[in-house]
N, C-alpha and C. Protein backbone atom coordinates (compact mmCIF):
# COMPACT_ATOMS: atom_id res chain seq x y z
N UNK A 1 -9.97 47.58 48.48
CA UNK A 1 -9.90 48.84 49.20
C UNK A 1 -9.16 49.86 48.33
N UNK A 2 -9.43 50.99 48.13
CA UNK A 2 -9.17 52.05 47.90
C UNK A 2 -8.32 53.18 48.86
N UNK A 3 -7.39 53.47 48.47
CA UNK A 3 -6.55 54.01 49.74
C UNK A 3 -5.96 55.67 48.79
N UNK A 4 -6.00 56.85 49.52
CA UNK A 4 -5.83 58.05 48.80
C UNK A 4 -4.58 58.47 49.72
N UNK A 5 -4.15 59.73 49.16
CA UNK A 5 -2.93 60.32 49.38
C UNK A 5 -3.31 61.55 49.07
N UNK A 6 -2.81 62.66 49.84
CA UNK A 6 -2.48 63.85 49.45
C UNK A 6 -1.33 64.00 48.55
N UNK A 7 -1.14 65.07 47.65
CA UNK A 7 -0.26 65.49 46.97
C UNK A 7 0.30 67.06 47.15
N UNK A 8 -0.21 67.58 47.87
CA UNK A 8 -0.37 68.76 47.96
C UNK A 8 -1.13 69.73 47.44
N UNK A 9 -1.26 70.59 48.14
CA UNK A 9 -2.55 71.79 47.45
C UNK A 9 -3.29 70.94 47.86
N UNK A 10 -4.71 71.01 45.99
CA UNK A 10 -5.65 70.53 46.25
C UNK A 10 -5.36 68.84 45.56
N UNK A 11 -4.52 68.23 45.40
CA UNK A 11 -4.56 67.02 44.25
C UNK A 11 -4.36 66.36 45.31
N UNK A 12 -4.85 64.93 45.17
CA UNK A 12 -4.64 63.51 45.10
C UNK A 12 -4.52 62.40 45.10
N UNK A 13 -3.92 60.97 45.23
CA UNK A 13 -3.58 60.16 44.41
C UNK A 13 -4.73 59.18 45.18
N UNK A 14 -5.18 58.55 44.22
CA UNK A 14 -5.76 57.52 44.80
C UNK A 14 -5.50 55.62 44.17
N UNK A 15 -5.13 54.62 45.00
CA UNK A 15 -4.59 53.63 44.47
C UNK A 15 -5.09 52.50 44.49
N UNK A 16 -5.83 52.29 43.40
CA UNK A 16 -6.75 51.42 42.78
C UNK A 16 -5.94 50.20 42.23
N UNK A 17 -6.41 48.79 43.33
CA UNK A 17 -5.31 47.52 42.79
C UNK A 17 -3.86 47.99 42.50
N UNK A 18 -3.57 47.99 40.99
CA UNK A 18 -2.26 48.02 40.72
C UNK A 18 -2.29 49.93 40.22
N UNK A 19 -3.11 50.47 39.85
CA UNK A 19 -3.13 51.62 39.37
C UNK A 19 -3.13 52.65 40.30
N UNK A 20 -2.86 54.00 39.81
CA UNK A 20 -3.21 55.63 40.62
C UNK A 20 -3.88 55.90 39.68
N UNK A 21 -4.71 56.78 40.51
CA UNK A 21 -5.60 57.51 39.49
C UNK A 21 -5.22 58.81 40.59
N UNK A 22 -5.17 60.28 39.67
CA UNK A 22 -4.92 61.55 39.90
C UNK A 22 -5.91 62.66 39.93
N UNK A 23 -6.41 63.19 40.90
CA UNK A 23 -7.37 64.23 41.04
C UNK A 23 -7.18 65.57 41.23
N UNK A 24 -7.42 66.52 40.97
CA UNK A 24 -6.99 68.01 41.15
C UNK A 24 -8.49 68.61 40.99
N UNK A 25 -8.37 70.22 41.55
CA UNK A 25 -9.78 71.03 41.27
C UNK A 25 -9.00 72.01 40.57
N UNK A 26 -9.68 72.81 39.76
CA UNK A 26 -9.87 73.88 38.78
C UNK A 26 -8.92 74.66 39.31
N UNK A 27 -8.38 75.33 38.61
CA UNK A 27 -7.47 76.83 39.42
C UNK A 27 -8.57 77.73 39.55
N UNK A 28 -9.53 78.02 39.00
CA UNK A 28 -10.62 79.27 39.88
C UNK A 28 -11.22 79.04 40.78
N UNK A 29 -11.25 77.56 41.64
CA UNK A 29 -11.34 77.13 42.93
C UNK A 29 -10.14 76.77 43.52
N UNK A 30 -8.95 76.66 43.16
CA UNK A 30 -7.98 77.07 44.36
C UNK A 30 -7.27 75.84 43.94
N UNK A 31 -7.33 75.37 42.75
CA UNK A 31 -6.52 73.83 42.72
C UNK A 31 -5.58 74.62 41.69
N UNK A 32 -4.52 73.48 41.13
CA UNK A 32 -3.60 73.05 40.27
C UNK A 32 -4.29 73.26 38.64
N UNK A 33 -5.32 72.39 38.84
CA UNK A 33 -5.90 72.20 37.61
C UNK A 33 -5.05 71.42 36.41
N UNK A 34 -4.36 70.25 37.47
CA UNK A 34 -3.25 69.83 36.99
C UNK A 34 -4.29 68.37 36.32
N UNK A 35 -5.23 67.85 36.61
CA UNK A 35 -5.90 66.23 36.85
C UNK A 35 -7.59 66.78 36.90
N UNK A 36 -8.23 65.65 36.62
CA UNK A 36 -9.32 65.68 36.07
C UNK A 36 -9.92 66.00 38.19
N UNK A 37 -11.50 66.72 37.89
CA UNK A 37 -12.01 66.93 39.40
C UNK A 37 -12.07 65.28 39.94
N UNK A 38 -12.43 65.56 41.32
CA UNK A 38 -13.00 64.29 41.64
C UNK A 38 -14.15 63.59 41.02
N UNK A 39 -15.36 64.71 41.10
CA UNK A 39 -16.91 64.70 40.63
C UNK A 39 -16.74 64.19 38.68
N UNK A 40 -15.61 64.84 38.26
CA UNK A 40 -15.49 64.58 36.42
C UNK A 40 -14.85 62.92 36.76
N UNK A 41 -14.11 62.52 37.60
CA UNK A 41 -13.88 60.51 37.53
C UNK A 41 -15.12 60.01 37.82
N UNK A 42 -15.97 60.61 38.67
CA UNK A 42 -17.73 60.38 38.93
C UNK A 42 -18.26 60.07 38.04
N UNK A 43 -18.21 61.22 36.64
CA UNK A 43 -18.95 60.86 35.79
C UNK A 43 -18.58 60.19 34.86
N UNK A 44 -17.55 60.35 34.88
CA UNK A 44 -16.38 59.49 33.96
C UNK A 44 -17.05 57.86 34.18
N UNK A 45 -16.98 57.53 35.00
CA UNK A 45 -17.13 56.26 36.16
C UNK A 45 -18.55 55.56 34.87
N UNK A 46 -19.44 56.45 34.86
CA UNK A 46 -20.71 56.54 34.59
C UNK A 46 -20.50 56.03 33.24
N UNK A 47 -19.87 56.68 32.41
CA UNK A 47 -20.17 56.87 30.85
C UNK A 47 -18.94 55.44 30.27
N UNK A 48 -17.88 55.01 31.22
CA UNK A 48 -17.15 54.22 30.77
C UNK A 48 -17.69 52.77 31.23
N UNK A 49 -18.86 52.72 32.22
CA UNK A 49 -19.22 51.43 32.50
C UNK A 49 -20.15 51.28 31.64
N UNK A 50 -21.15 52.45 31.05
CA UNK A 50 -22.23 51.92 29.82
C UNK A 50 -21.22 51.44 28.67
N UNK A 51 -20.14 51.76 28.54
CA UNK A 51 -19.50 51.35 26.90
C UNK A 51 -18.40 50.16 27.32
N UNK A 52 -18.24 49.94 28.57
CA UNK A 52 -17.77 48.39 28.91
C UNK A 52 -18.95 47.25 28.77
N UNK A 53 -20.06 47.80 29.26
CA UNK A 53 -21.15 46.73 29.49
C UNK A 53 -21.74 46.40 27.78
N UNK A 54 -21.24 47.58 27.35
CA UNK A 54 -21.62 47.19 25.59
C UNK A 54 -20.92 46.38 25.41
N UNK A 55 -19.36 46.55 25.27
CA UNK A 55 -18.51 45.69 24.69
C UNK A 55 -18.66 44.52 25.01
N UNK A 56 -18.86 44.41 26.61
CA UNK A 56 -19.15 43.18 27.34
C UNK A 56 -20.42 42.22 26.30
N UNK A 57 -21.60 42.88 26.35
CA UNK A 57 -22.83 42.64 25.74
C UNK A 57 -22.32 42.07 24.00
N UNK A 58 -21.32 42.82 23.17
CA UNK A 58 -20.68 41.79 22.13
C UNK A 58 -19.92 40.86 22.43
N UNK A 59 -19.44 40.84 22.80
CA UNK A 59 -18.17 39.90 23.60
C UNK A 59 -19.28 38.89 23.64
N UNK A 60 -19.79 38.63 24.65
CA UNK A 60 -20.62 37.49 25.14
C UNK A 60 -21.54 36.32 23.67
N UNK A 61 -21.50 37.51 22.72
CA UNK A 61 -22.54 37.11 21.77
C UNK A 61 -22.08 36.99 20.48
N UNK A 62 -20.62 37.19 20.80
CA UNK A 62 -19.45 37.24 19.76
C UNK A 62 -20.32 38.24 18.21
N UNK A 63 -20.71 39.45 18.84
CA UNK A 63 -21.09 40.73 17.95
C UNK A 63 -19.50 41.30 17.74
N UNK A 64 -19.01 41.76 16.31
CA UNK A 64 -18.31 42.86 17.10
C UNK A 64 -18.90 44.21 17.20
N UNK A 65 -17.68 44.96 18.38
CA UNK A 65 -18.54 46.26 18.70
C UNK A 65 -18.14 47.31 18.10
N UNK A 66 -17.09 47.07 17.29
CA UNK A 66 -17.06 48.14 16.22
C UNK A 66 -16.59 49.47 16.90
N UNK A 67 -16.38 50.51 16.30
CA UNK A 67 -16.28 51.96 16.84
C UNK A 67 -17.30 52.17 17.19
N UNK A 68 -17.79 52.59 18.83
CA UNK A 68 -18.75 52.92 19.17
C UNK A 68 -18.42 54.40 20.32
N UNK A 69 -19.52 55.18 20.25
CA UNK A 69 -19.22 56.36 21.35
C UNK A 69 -19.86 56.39 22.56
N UNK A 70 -19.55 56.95 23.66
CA UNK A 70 -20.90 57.11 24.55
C UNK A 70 -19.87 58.35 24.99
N UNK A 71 -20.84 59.53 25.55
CA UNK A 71 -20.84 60.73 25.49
C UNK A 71 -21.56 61.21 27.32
N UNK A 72 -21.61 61.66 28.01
CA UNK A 72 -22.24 62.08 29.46
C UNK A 72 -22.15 63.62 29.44
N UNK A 73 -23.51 64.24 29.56
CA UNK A 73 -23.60 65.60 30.13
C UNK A 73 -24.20 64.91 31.72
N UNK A 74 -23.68 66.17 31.93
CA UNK A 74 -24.34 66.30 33.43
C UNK A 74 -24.60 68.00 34.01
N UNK A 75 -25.76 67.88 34.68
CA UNK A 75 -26.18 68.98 35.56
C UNK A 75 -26.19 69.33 36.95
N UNK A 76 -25.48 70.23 37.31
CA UNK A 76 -24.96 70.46 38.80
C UNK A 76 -26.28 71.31 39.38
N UNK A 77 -26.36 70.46 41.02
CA UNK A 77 -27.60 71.22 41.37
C UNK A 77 -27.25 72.17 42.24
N UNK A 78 -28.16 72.91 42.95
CA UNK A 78 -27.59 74.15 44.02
C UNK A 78 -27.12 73.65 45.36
N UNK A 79 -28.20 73.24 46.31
CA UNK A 79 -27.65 72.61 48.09
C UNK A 79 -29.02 71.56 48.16
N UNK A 80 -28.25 70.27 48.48
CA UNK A 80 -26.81 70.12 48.09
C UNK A 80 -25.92 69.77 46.90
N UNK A 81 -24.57 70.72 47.13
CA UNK A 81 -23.94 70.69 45.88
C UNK A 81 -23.36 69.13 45.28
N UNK A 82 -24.46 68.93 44.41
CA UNK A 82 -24.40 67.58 43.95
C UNK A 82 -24.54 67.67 42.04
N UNK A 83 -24.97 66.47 41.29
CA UNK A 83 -24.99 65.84 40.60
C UNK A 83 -26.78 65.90 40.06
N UNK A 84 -27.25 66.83 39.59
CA UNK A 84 -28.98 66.31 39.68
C UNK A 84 -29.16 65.53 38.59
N UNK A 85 -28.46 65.87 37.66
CA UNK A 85 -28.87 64.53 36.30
C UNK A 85 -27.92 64.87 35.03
N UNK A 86 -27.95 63.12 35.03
CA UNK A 86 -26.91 62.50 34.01
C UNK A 86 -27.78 62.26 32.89
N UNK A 87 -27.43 62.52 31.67
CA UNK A 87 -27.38 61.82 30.50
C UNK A 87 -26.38 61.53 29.52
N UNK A 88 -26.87 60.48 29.39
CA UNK A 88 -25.45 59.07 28.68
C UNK A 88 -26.57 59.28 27.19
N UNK A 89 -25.38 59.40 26.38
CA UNK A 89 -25.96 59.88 24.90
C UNK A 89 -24.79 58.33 24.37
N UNK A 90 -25.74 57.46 23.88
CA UNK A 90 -24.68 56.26 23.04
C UNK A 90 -25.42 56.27 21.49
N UNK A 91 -24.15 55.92 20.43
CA UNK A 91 -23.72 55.60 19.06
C UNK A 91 -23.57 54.35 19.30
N UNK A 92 -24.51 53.38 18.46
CA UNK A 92 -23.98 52.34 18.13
C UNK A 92 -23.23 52.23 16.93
N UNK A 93 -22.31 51.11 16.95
CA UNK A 93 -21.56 51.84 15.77
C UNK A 93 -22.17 51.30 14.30
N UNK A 94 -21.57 51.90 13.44
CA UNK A 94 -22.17 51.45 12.28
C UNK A 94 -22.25 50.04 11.81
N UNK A 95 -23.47 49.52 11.37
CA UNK A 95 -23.67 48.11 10.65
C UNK A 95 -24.26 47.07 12.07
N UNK A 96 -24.37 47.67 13.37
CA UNK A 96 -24.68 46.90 14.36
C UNK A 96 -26.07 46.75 14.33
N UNK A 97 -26.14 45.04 14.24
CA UNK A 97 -27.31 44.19 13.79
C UNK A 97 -28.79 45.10 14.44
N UNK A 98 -29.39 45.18 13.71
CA UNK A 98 -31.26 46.11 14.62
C UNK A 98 -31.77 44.97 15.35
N UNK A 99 -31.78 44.26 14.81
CA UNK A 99 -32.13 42.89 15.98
C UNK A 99 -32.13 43.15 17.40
N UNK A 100 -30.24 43.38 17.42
CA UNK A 100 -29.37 43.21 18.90
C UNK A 100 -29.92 44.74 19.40
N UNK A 101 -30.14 45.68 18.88
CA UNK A 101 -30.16 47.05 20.15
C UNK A 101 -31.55 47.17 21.00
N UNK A 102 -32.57 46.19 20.95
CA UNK A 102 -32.88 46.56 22.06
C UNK A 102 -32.67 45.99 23.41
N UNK A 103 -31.64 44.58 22.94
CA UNK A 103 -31.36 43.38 24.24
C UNK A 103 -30.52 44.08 24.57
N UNK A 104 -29.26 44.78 23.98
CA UNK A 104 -28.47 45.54 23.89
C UNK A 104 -28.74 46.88 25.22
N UNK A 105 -29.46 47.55 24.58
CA UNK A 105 -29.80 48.84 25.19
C UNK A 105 -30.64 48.57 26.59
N UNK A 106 -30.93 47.47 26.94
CA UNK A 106 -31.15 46.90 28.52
C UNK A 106 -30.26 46.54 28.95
N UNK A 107 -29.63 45.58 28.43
CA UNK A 107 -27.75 45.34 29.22
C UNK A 107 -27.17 46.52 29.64
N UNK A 108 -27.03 47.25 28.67
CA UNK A 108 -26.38 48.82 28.89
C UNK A 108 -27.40 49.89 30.25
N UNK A 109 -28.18 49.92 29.89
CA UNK A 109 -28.49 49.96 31.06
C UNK A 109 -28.63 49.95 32.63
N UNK A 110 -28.20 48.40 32.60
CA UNK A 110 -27.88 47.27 34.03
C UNK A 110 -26.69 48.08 34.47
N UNK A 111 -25.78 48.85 34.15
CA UNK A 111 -24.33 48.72 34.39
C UNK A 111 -24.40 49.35 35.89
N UNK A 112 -23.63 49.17 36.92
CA UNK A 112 -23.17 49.09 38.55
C UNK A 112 -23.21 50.08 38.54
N UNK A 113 -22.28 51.16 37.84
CA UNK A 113 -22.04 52.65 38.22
C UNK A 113 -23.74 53.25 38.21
N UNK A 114 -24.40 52.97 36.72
CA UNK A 114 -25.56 53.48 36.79
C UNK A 114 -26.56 52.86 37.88
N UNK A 115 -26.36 51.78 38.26
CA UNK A 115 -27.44 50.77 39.10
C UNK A 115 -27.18 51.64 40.43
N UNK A 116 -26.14 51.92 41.09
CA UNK A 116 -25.53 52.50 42.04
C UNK A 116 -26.06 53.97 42.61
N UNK A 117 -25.96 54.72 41.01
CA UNK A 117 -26.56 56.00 41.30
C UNK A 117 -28.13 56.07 41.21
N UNK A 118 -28.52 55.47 40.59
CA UNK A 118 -30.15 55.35 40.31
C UNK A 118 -30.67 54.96 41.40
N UNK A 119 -30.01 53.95 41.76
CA UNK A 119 -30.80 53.50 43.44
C UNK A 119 -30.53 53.62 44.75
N UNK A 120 -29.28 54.68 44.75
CA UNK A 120 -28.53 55.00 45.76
C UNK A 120 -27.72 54.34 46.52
N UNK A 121 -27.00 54.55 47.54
CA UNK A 121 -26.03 53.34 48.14
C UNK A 121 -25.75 54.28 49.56
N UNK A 122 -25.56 53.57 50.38
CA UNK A 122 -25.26 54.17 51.99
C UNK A 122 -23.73 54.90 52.10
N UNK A 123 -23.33 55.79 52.34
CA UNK A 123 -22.04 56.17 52.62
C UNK A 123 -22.08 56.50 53.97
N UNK A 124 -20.84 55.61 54.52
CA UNK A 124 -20.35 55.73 56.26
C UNK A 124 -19.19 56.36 56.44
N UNK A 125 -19.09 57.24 57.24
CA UNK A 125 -17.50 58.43 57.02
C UNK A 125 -17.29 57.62 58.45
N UNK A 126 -16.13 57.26 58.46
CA UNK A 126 -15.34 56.64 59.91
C UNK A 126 -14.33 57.64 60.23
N UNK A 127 -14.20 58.65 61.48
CA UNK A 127 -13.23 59.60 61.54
C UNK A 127 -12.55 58.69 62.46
N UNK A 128 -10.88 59.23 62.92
CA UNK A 128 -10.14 58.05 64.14
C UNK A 128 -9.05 59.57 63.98
């Protein structure tokens, strides 16, 4: 479970297992602009599970993974104000076997965050 906190204004805290993670909005929408948006840990979410599921994907196959990048633009749509499309731009890093990237680049693929958004998932708001 995931459990949040106000901080005041517009920020905050949300407490993940042992961690917080910190949210704020922009000061030209009325925040702090102290912490990354909610929607930027969204995509964040996105671009750090393709370059876990890599590492994961050497790990398993005892590759190493070397310096590698992965990069996320994203495009904001009009109503509703959402998310219309992600692209995950990945570097493999240098000297990584040609063999491995295309078993590779399907693993990467698979990853939850992306499986999640691609195929959608139910959200239930419980008010009390």
């Amino acid at each position: 479970m995931i459990k949040t906190k106000h901080l005041g204004n517009l920020k905050m805290k949300a407490n993940v297992r042992d961690f917080e993670i910190v949210s704020d909005i922009v000061e030209e929408d009325g925040g702090d602009g102290s912490a990354p948006e909610p929607a930027d840990l969204m995509c964040s979410s996105l671009a750090l599970c393709a370059g876990t599921y890599f590492a994961l994907y050497c790990k398993k196959r005892g590759i190493e993974a070397g310096d590698f990048e992965v990069s996320l633009d994203y495009e904001w749509g009009k109503a509703p104000k959402k998310v219309e499309k992600f692209t995950i731009n990945f570097s493999f890093p240098e000297g990584f076997p040609e063999k491995y990237k295309k078993a590779a680049t399907k693993f990467v693929t698979a990853c939850s965050v992306g499986n999640t958004l691609k195929r959608g998932a139910e959200v239930e708001y419980n008010f009390s």
